[in-house]
Protein backbone atom coordinates (compact mmCIF):
# COMPACT_ATOMS: atom_id res chain seq x y z
CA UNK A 1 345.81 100.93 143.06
CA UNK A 2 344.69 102.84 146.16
CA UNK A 3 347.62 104.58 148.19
CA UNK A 4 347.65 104.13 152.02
CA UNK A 5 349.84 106.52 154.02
CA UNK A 6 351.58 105.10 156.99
CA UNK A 7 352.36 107.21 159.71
CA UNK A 8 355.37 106.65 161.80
CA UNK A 9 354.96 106.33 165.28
CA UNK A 10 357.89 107.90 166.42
CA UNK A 11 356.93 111.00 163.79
CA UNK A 12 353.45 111.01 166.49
CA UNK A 13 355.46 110.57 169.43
CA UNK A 14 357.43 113.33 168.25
CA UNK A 15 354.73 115.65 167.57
CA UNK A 16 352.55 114.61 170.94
CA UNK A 17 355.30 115.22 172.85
CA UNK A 18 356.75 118.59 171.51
CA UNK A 19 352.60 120.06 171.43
CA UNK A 20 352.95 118.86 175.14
CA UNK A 21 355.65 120.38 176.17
CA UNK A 22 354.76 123.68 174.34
CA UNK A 23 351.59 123.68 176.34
CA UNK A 24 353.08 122.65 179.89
CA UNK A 25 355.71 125.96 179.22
CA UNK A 26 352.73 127.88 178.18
CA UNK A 27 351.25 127.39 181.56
CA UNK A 28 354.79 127.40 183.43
CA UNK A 29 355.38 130.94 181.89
CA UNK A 30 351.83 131.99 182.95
CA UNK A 31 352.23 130.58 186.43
CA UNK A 32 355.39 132.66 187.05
CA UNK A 33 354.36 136.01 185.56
CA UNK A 34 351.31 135.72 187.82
CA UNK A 35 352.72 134.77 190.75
CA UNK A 36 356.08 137.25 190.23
CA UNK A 37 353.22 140.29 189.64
CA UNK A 38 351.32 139.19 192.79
CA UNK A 39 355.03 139.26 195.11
CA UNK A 40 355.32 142.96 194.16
CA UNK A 41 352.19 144.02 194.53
CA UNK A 42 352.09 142.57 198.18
CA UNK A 43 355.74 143.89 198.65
CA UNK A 44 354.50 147.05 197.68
CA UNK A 45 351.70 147.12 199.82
CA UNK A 46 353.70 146.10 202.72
CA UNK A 47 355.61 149.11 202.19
CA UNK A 48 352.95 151.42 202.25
CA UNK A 49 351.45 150.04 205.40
CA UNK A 50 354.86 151.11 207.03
CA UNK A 51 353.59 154.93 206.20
CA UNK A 52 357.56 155.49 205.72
CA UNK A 53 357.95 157.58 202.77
CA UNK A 54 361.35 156.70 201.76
CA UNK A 55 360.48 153.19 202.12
CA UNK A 56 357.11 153.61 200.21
CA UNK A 57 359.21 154.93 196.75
CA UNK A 58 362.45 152.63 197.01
CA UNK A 59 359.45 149.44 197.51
CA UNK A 60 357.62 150.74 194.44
CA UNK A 61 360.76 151.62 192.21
CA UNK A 62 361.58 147.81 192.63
CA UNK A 63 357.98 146.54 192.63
CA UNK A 64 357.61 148.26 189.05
CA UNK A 65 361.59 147.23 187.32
CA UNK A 66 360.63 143.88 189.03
CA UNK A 67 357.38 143.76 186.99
CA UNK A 68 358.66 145.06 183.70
CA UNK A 69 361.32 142.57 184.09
CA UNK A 70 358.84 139.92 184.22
CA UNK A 71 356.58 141.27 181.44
CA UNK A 72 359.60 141.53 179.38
CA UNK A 73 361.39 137.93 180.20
CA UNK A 74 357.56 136.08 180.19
CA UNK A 75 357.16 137.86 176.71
CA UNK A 76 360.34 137.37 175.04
CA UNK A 77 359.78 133.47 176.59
CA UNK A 78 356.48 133.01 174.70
CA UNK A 79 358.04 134.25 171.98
CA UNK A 80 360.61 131.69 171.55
CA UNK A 81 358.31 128.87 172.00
CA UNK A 82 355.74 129.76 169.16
């Protein structure tokens, strides 16, 4: 007596959809890291080309928490969603 295995289609809906939606937060979390990292560079840059010290430091103190802020949320993000 062979043994066929029937597989539920809401079991591959299930699956389909929860492999999507780990994929489209993959690329959501990759999209804002980038894009966050690219705002303080420019902001930082922007600051420089002012050639105001005090401005130059206080732009790059916040350029750099606001990138180890992202690093740190985009990680602990991917994290939760292996």
């Amino acid at each position: 007596m062979a043994t066929t295995t029937k597989t539920n289609p809401v079991s591959e809906f299930t699956e389909k959809a929860t492999a999507n939606g780990k994929k489209a937060g993959a690329a959501y979390l990759d999209s804002y890291e980038k894009t966050v990292l690219k705002l303080a560079d420019s902001y930082e840059q922007a600051a420089v080309a002012t050639k105001v010290d005090w401005i130059e430091s206080i732009a790059s103190a916040q350029a750099g928490f606001a990138r180890e802020v992202t690093k740190a949320y985009t990680a602990a993000a991917r994290e939760l969603t292996v």
